[in-house]
PDB file of N, CA and C in Angstrom:
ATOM      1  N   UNK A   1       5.832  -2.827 -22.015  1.00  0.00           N
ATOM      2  CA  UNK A   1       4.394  -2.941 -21.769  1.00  0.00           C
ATOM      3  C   UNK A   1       4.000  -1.945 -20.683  1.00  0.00           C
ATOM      4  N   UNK A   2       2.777  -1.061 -20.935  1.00  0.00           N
ATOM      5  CA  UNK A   2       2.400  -0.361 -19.855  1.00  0.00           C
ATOM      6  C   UNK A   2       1.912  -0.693 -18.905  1.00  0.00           C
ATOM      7  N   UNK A   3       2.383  -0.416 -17.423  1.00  0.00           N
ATOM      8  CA  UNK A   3       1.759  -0.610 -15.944  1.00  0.00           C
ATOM      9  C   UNK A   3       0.384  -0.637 -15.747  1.00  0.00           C
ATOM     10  N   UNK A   4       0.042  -0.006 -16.360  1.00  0.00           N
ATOM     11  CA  UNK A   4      -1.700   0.260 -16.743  1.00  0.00           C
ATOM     12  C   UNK A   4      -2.141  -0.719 -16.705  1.00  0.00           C
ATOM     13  N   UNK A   5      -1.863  -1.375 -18.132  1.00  0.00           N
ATOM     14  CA  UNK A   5      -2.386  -2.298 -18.914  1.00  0.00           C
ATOM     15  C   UNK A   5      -2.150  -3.535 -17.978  1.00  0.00           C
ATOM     16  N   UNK A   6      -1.275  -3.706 -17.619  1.00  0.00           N
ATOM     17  CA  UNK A   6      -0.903  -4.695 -16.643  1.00  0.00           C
ATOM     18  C   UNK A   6      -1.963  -4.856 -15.894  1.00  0.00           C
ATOM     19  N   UNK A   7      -1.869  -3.990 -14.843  1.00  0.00           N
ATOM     20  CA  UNK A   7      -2.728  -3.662 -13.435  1.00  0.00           C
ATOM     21  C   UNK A   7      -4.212  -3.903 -14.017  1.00  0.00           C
ATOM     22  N   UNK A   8      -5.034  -3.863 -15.023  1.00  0.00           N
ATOM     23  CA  UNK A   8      -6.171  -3.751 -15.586  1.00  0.00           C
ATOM     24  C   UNK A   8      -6.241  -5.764 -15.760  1.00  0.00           C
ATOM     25  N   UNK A   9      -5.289  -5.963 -16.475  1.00  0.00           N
ATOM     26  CA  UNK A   9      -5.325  -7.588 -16.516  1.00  0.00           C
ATOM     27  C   UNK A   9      -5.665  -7.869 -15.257  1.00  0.00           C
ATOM     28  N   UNK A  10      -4.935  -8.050 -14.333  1.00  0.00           N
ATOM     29  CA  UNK A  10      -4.609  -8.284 -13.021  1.00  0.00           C
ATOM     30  C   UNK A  10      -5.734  -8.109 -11.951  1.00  0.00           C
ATOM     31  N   UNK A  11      -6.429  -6.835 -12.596  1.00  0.00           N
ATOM     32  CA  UNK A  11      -7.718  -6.910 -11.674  1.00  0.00           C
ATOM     33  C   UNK A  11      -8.749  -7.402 -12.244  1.00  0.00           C
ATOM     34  N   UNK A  12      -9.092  -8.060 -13.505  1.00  0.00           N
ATOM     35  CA  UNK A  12      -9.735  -9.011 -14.197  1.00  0.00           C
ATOM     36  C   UNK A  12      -9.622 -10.179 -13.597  1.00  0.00           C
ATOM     37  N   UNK A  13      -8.536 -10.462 -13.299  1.00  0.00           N
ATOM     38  CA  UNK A  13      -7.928 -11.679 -12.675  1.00  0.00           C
ATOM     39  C   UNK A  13      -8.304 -12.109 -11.709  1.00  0.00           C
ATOM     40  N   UNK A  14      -8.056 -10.716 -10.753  1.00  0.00           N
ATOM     41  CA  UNK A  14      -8.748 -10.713  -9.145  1.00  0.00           C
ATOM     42  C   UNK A  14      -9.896 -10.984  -8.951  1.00  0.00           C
ATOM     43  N   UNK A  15     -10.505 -10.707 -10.082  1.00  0.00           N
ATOM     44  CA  UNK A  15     -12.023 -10.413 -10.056  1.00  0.00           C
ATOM     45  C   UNK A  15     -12.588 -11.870  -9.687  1.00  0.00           C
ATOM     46  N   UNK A  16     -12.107 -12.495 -10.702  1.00  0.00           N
ATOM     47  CA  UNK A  16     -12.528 -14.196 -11.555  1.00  0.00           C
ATOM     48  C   UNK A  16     -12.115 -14.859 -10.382  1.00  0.00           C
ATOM     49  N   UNK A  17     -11.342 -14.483  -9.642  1.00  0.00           N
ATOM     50  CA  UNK A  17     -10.037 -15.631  -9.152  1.00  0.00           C
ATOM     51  C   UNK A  17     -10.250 -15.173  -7.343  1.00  0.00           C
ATOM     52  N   UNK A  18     -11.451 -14.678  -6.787  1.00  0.00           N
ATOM     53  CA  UNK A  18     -11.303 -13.942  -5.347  1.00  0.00           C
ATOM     54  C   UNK A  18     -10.899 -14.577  -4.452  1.00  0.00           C
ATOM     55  N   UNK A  19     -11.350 -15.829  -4.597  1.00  0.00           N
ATOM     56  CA  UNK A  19     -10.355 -17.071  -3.156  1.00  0.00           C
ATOM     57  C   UNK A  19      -8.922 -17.378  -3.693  1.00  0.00           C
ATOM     58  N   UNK A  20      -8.128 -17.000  -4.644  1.00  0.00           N
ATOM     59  CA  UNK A  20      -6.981 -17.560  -5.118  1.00  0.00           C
ATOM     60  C   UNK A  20      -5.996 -16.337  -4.216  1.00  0.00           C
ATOM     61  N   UNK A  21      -5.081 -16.305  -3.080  1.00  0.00           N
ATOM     62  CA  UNK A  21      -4.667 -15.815  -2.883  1.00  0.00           C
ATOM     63  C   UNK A  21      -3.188 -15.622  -3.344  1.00  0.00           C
ATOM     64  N   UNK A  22      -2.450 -16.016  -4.129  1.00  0.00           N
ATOM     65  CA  UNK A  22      -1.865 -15.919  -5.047  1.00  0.00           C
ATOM     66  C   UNK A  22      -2.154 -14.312  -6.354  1.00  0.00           C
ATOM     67  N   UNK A  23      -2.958 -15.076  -6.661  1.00  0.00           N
ATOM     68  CA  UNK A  23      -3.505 -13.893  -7.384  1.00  0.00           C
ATOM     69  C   UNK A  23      -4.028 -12.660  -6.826  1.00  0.00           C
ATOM     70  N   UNK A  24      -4.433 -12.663  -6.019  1.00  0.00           N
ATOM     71  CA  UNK A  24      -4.589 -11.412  -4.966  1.00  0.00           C
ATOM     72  C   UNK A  24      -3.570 -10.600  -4.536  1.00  0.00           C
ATOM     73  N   UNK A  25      -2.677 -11.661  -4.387  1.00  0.00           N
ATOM     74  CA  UNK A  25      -1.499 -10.800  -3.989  1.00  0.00           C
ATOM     75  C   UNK A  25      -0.837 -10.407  -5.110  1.00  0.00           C
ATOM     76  N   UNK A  26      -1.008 -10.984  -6.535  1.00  0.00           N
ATOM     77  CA  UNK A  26      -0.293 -10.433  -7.400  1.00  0.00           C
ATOM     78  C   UNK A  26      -0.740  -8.851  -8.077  1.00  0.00           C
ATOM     79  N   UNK A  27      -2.312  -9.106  -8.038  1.00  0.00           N
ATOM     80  CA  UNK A  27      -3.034  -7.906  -8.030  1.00  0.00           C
ATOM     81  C   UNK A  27      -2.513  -6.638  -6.734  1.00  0.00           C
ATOM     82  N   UNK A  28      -1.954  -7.183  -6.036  1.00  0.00           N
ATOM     83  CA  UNK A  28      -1.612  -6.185  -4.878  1.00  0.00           C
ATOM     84  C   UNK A  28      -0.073  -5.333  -5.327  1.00  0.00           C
ATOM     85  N   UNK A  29       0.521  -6.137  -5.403  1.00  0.00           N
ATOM     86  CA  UNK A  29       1.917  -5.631  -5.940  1.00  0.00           C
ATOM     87  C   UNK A  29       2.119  -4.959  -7.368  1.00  0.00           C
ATOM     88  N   UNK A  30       0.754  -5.248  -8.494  1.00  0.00           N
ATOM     89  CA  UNK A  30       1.094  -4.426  -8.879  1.00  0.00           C
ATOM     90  C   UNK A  30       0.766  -3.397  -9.074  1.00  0.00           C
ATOM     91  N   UNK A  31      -0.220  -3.155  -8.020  1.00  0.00           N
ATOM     92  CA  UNK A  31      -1.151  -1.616  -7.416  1.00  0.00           C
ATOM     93  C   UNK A  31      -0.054  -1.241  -6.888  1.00  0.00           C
ATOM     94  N   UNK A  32       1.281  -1.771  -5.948  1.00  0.00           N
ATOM     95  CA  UNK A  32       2.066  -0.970  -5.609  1.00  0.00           C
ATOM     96  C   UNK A  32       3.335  -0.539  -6.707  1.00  0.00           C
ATOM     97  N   UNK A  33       3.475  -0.990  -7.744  1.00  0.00           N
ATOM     98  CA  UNK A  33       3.969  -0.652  -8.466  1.00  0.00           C
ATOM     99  C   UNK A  33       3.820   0.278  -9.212  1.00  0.00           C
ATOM    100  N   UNK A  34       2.129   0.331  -9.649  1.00  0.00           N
ATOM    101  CA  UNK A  34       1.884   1.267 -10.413  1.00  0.00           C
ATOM    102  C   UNK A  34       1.738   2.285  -9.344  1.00  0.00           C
ATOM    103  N   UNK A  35       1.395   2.596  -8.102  1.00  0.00           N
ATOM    104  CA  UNK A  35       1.273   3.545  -7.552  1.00  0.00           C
ATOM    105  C   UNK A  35       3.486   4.255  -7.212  1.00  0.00           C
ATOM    106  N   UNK A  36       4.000   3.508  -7.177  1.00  0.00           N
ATOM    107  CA  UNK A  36       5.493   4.097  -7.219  1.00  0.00           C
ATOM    108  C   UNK A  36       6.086   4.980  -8.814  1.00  0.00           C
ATOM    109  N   UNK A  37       4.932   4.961  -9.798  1.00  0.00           N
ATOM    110  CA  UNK A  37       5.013   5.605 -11.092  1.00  0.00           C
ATOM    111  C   UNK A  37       3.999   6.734 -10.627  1.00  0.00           C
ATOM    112  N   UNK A  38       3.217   6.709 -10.186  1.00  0.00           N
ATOM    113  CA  UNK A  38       1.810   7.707 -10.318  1.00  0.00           C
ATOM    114  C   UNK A  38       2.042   9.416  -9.586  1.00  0.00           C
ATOM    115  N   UNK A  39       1.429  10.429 -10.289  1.00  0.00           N
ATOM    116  CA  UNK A  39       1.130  11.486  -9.815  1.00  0.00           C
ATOM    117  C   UNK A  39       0.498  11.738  -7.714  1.00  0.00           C
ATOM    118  N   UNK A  40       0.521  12.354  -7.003  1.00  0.00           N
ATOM    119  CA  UNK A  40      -0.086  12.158  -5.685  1.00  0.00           C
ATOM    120  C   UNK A  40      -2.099  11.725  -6.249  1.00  0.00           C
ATOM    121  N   UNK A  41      -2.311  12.685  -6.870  1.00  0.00           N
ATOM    122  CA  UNK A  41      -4.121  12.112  -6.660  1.00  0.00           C
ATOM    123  C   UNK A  41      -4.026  10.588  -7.970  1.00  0.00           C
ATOM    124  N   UNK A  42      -3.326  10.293  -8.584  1.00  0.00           N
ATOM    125  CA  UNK A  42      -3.432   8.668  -8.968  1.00  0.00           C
ATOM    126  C   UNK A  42      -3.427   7.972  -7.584  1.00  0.00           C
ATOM    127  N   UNK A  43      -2.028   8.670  -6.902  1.00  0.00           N
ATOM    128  CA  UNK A  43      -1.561   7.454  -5.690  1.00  0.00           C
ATOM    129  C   UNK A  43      -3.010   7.169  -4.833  1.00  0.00           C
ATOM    130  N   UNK A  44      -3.376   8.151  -4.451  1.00  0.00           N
ATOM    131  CA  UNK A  44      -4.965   8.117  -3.552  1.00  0.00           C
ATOM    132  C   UNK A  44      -5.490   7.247  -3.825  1.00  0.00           C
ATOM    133  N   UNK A  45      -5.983   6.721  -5.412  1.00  0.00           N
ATOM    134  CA  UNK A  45      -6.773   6.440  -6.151  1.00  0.00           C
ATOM    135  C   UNK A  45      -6.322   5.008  -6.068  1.00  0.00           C
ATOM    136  N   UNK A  46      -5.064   4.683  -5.976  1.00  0.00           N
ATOM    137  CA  UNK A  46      -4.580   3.555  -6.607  1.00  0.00           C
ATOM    138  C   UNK A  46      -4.420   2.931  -4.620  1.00  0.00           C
ATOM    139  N   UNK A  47      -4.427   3.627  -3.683  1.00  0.00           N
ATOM    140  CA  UNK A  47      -3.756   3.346  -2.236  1.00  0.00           C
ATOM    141  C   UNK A  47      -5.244   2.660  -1.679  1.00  0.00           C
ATOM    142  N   UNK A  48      -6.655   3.711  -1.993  1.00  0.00           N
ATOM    143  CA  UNK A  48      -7.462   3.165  -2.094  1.00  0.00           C
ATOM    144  C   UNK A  48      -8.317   1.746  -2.361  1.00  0.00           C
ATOM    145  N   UNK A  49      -7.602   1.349  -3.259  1.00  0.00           N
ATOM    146  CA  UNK A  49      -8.092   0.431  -4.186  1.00  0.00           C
ATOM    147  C   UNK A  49      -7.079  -1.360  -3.269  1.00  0.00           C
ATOM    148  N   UNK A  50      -5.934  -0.697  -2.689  1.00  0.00           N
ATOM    149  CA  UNK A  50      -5.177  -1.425  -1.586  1.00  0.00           C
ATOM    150  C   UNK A  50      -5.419  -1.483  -0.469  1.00  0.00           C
ATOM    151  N   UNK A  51      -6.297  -0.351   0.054  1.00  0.00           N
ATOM    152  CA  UNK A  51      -6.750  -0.685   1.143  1.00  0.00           C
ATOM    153  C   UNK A  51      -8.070  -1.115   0.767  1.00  0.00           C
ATOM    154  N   UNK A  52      -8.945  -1.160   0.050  1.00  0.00           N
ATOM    155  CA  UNK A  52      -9.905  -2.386  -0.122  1.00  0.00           C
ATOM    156  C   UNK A  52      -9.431  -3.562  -0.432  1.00  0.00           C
ATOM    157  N   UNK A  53      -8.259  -3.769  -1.077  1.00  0.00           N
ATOM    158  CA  UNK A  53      -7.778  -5.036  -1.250  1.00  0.00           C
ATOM    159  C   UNK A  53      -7.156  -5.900   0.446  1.00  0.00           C
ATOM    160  N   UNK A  54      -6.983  -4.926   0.850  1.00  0.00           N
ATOM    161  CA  UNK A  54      -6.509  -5.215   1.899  1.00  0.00           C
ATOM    162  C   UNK A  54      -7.693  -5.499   3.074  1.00  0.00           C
ATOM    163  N   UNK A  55      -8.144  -5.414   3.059  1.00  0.00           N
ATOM    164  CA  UNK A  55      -9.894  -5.104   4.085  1.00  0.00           C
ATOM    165  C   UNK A  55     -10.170  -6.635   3.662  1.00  0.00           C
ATOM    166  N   UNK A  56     -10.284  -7.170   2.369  1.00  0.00           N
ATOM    167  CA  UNK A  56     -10.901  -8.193   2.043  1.00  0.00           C
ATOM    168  C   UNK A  56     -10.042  -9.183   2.320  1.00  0.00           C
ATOM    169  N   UNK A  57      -8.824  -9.275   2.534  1.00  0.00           N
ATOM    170  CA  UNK A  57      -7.642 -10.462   2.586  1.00  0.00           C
ATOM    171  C   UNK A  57      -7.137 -10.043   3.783  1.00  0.00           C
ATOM    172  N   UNK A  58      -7.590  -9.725   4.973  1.00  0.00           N
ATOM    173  CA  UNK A  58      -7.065  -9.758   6.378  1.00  0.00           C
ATOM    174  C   UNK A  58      -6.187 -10.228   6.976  1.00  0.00           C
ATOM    175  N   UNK A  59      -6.137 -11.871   6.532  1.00  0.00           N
ATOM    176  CA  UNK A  59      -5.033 -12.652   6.928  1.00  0.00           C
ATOM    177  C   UNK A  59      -3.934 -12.901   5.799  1.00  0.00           C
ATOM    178  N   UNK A  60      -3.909 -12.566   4.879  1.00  0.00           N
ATOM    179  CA  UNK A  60      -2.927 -12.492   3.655  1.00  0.00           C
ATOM    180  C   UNK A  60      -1.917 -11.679   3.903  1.00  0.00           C
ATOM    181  N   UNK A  61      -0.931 -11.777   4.855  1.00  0.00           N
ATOM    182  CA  UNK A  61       0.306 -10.885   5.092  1.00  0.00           C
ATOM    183  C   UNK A  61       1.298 -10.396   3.708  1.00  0.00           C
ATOM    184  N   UNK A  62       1.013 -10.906   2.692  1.00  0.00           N
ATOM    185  CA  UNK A  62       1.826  -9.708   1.511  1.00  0.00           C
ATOM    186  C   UNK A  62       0.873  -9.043   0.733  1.00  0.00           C
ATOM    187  N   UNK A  63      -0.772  -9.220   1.604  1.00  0.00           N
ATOM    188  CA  UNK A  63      -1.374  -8.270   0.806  1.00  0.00           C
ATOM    189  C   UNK A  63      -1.280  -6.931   1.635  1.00  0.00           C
ATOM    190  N   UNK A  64      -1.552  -7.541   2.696  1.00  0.00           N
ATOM    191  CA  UNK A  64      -1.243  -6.416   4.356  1.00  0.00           C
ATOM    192  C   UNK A  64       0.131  -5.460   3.533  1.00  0.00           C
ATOM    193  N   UNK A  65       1.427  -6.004   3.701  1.00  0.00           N
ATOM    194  CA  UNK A  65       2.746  -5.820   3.453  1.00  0.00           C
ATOM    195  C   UNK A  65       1.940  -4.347   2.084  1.00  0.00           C
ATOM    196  N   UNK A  66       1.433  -5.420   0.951  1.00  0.00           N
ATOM    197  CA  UNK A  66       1.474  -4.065  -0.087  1.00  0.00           C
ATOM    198  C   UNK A  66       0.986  -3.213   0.246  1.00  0.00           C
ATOM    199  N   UNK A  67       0.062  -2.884   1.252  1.00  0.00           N
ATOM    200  CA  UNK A  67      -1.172  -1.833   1.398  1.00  0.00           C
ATOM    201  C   UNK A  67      -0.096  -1.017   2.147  1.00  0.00           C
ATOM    202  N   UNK A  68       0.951  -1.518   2.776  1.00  0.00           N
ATOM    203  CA  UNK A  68       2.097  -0.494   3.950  1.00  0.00           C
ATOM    204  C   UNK A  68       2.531  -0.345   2.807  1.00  0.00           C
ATOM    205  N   UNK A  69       2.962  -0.962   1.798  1.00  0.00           N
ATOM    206  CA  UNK A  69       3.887   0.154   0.961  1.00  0.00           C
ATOM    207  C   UNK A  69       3.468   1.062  -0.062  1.00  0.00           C
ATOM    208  N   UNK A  70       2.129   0.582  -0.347  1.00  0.00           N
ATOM    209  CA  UNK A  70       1.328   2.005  -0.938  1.00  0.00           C
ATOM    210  C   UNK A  70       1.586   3.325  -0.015  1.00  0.00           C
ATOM    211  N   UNK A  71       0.937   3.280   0.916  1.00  0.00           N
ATOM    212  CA  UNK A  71       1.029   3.932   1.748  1.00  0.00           C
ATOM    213  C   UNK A  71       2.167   5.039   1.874  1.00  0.00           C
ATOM    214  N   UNK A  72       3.101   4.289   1.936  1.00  0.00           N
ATOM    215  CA  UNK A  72       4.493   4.475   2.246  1.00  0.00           C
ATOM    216  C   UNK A  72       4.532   5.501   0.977  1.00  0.00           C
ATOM    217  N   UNK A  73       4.787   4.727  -0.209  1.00  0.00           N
ATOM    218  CA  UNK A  73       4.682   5.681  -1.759  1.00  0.00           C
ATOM    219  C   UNK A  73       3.705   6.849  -1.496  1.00  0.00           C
ATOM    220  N   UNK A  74       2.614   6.744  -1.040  1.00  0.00           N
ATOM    221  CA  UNK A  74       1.997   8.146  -1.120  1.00  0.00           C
ATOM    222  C   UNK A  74       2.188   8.749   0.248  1.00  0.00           C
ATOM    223  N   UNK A  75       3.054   8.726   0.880  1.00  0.00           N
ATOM    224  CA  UNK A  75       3.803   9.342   2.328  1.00  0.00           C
ATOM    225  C   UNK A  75       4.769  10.501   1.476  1.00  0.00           C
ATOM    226  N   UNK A  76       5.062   9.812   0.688  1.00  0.00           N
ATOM    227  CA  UNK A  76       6.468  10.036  -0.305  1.00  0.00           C
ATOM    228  C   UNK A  76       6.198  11.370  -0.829  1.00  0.00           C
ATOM    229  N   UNK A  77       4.979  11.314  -1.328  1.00  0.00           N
ATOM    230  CA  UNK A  77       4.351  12.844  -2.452  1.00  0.00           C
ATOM    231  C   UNK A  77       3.448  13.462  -1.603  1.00  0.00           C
ATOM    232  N   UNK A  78       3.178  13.241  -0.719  1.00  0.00           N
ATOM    233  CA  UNK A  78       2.203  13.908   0.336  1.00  0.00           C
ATOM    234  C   UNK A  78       3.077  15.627   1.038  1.00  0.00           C
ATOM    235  N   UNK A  79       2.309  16.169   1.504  1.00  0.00           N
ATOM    236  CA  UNK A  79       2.830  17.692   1.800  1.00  0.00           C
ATOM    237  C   UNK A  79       2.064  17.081   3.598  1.00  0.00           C
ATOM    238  N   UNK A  80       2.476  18.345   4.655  1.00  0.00           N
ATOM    239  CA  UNK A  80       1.813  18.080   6.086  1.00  0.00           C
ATOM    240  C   UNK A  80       0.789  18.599   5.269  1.00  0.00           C
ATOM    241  N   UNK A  81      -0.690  18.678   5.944  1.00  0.00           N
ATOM    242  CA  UNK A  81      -0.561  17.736   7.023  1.00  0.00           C
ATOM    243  C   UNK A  81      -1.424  16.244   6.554  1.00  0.00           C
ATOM    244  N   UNK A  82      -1.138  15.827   5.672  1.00  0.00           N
ATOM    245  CA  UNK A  82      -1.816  14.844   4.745  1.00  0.00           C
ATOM    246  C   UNK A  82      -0.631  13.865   5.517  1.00  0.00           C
ATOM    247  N   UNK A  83       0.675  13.696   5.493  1.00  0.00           N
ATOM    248  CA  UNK A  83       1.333  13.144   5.985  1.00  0.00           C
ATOM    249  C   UNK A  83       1.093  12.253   7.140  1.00  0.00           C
ATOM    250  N   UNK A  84       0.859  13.085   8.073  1.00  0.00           N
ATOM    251  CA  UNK A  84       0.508  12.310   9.051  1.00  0.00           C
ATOM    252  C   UNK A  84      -0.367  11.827   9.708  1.00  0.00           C
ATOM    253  N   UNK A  85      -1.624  11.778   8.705  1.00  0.00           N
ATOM    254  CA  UNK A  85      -2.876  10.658   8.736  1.00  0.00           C
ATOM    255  C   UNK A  85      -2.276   9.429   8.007  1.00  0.00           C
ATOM    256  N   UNK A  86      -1.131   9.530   7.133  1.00  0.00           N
ATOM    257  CA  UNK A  86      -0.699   8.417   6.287  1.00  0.00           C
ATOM    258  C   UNK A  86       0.492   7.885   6.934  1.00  0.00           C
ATOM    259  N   UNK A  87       1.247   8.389   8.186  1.00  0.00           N
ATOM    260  CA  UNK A  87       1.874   7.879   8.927  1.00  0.00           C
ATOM    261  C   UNK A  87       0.777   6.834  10.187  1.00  0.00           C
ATOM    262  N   UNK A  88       0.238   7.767  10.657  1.00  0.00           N
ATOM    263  CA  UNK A  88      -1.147   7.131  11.681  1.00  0.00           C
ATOM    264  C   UNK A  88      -1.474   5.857  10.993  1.00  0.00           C
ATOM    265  N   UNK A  89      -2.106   5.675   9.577  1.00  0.00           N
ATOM    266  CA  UNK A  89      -2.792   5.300   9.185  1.00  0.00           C
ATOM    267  C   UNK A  89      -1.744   3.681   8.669  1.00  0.00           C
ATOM    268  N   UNK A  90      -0.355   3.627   8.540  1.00  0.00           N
ATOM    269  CA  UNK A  90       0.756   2.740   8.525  1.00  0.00           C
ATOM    270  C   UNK A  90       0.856   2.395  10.634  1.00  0.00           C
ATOM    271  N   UNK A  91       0.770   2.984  11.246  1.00  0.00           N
ATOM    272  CA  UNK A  91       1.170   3.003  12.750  1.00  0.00           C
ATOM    273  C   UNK A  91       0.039   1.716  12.798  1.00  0.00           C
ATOM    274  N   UNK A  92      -1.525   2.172  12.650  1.00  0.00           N
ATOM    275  CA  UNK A  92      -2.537   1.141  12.935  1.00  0.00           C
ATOM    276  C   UNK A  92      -2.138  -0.064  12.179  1.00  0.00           C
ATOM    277  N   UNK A  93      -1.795  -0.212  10.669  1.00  0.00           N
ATOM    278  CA  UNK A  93      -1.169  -1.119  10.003  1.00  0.00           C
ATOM    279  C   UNK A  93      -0.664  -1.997  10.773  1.00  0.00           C
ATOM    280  N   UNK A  94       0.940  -1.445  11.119  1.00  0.00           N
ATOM    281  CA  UNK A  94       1.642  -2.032  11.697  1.00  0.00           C
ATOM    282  C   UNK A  94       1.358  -2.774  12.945  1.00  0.00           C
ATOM    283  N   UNK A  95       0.367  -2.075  14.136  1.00  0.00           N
ATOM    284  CA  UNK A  95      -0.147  -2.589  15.215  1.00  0.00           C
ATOM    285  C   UNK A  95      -1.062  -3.652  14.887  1.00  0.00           C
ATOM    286  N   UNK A  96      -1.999  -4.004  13.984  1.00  0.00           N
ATOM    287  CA  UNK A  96      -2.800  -4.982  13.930  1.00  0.00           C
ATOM    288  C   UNK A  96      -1.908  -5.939  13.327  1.00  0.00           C
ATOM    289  N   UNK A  97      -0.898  -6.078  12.664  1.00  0.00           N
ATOM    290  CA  UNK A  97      -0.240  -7.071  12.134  1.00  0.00           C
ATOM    291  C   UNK A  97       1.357  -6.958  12.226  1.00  0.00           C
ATOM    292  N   UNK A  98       0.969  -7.108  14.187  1.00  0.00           N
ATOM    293  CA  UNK A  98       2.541  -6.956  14.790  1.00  0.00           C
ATOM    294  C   UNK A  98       3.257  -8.156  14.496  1.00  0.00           C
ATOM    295  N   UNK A  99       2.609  -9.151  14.045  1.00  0.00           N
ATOM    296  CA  UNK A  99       3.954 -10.373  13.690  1.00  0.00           C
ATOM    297  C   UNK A  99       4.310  -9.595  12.118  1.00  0.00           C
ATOM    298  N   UNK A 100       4.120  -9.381  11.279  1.00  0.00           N
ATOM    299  CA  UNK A 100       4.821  -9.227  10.120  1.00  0.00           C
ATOM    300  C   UNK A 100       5.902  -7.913  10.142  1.00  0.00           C
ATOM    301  N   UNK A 101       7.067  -8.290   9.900  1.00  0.00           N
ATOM    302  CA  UNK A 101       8.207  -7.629   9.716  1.00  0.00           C
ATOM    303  C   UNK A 101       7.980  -6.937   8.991  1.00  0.00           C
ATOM    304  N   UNK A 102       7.275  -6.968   7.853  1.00  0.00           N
ATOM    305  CA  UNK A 102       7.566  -5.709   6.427  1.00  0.00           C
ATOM    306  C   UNK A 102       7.330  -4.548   6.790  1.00  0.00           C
ATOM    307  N   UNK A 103       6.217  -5.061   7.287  1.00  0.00           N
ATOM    308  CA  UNK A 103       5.328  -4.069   7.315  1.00  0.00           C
ATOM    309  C   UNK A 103       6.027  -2.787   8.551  1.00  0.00           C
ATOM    310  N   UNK A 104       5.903  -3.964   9.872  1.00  0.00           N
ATOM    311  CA  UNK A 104       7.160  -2.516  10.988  1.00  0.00           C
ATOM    312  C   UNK A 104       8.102  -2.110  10.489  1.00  0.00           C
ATOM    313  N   UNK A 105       9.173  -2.778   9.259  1.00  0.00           N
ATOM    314  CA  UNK A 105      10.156  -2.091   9.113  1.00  0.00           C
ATOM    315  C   UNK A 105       9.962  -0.696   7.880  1.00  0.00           C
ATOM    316  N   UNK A 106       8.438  -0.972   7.477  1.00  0.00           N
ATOM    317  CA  UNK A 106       8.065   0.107   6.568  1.00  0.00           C
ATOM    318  C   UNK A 106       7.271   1.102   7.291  1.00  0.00           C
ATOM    319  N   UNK A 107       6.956   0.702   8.361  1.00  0.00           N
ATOM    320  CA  UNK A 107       6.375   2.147   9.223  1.00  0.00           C
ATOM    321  C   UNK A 107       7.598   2.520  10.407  1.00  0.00           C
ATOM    322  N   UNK A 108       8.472   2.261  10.386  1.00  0.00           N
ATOM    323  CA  UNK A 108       9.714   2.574  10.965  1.00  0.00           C
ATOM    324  C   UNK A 108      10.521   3.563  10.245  1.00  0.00           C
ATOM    325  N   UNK A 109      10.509   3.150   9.322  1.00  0.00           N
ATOM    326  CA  UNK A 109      11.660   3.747   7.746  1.00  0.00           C
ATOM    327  C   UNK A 109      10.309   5.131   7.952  1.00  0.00           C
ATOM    328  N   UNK A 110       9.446   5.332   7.551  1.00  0.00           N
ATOM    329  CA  UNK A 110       8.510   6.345   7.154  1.00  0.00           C
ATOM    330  C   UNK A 110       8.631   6.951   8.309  1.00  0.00           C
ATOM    331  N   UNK A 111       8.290   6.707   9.460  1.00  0.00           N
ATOM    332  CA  UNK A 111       8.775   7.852  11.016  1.00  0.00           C
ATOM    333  C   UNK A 111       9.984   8.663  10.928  1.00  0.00           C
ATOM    334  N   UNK A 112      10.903   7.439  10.609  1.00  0.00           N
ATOM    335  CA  UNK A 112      12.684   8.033  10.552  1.00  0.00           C
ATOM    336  C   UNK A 112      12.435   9.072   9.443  1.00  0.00           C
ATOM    337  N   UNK A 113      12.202   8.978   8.846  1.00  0.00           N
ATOM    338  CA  UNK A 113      12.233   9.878   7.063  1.00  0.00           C
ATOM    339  C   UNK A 113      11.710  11.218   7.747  1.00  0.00           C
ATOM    340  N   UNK A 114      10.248  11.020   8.004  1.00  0.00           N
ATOM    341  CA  UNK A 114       9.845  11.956   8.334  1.00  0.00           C
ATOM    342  C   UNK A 114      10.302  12.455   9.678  1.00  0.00           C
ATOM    343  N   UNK A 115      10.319  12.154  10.871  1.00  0.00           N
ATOM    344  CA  UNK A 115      10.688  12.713  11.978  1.00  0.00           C
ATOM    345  C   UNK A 115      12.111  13.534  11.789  1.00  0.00           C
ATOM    346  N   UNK A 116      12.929  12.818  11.300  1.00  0.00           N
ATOM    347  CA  UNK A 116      14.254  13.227  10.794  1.00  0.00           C
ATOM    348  C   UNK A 116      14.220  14.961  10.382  1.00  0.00           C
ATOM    349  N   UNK A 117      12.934  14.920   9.383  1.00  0.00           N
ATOM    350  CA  UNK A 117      12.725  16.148   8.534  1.00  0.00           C
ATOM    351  C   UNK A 117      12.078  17.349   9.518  1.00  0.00           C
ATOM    352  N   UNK A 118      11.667  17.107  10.523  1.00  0.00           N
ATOM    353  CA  UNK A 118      10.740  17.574  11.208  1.00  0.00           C
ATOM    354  C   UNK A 118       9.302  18.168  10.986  1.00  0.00           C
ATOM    355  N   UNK A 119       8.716  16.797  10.427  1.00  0.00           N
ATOM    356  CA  UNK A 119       7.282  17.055   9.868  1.00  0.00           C
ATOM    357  C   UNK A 119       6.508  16.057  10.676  1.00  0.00           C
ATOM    358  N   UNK A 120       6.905  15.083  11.740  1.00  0.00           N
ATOM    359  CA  UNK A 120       6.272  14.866  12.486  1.00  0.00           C
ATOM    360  C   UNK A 120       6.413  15.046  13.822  1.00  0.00           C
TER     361      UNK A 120
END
């Protein structure tokens, strides 16, 4: 079955279903899924669409969590200096939602990667 098609259910879902946080988050994961298949300007498109998901569910820590790993995925296909507004932009992540682990250990991993390389 295509990711597409999936992700299209899913935000039907979201749609119908906006206080069900369950479903929100399922809609979240599989924006990060389909964005770990996607071209760099899908990822935008699709990272976008996570950080509005994310804006609206504030306190939902695995929606938080997916929006760091979009992120992260389009860190991945990014060239400088696009990079490191999408490192910054995981750093603030991580600082507003210093209790959740995923999320620091996914803007940790993305510093190391990159610093390592010397692109930040």
């Amino acid at each position: 079955r295509d990711i597409k098609v999936t992700v299209e259910e899913l935000r039907s879902l979201a749609a119908a279903n906006e206080g069900n946080g369950d479903v929100q988050t399922a809609y979240a994961n599989g924006l990060v899924n389909l964005s770990s298949r996607q071209e760099l300007r899908d990822i935008k498109v699709t990272v976008e669409e996570l950080r509005s998901l994310a804006a609206a569910n504030e306190r939902n820590g695995a929606i938080q969590a997916a929006y760091a790993k979009g992120l992260f995925n389009l860190g991945c296909e990014q060239e400088l200096p696009e990079i490191k507004g999408t490192v910054e932009e995981l750093g603030r992540l991580a600082a507003e939602n210093a209790e959740n682990a995923e999320i620091r250990a996914i803007y940790t991993q993305i510093k190391d990667i990159f610093s390592s390389e010397g692109m930040l």
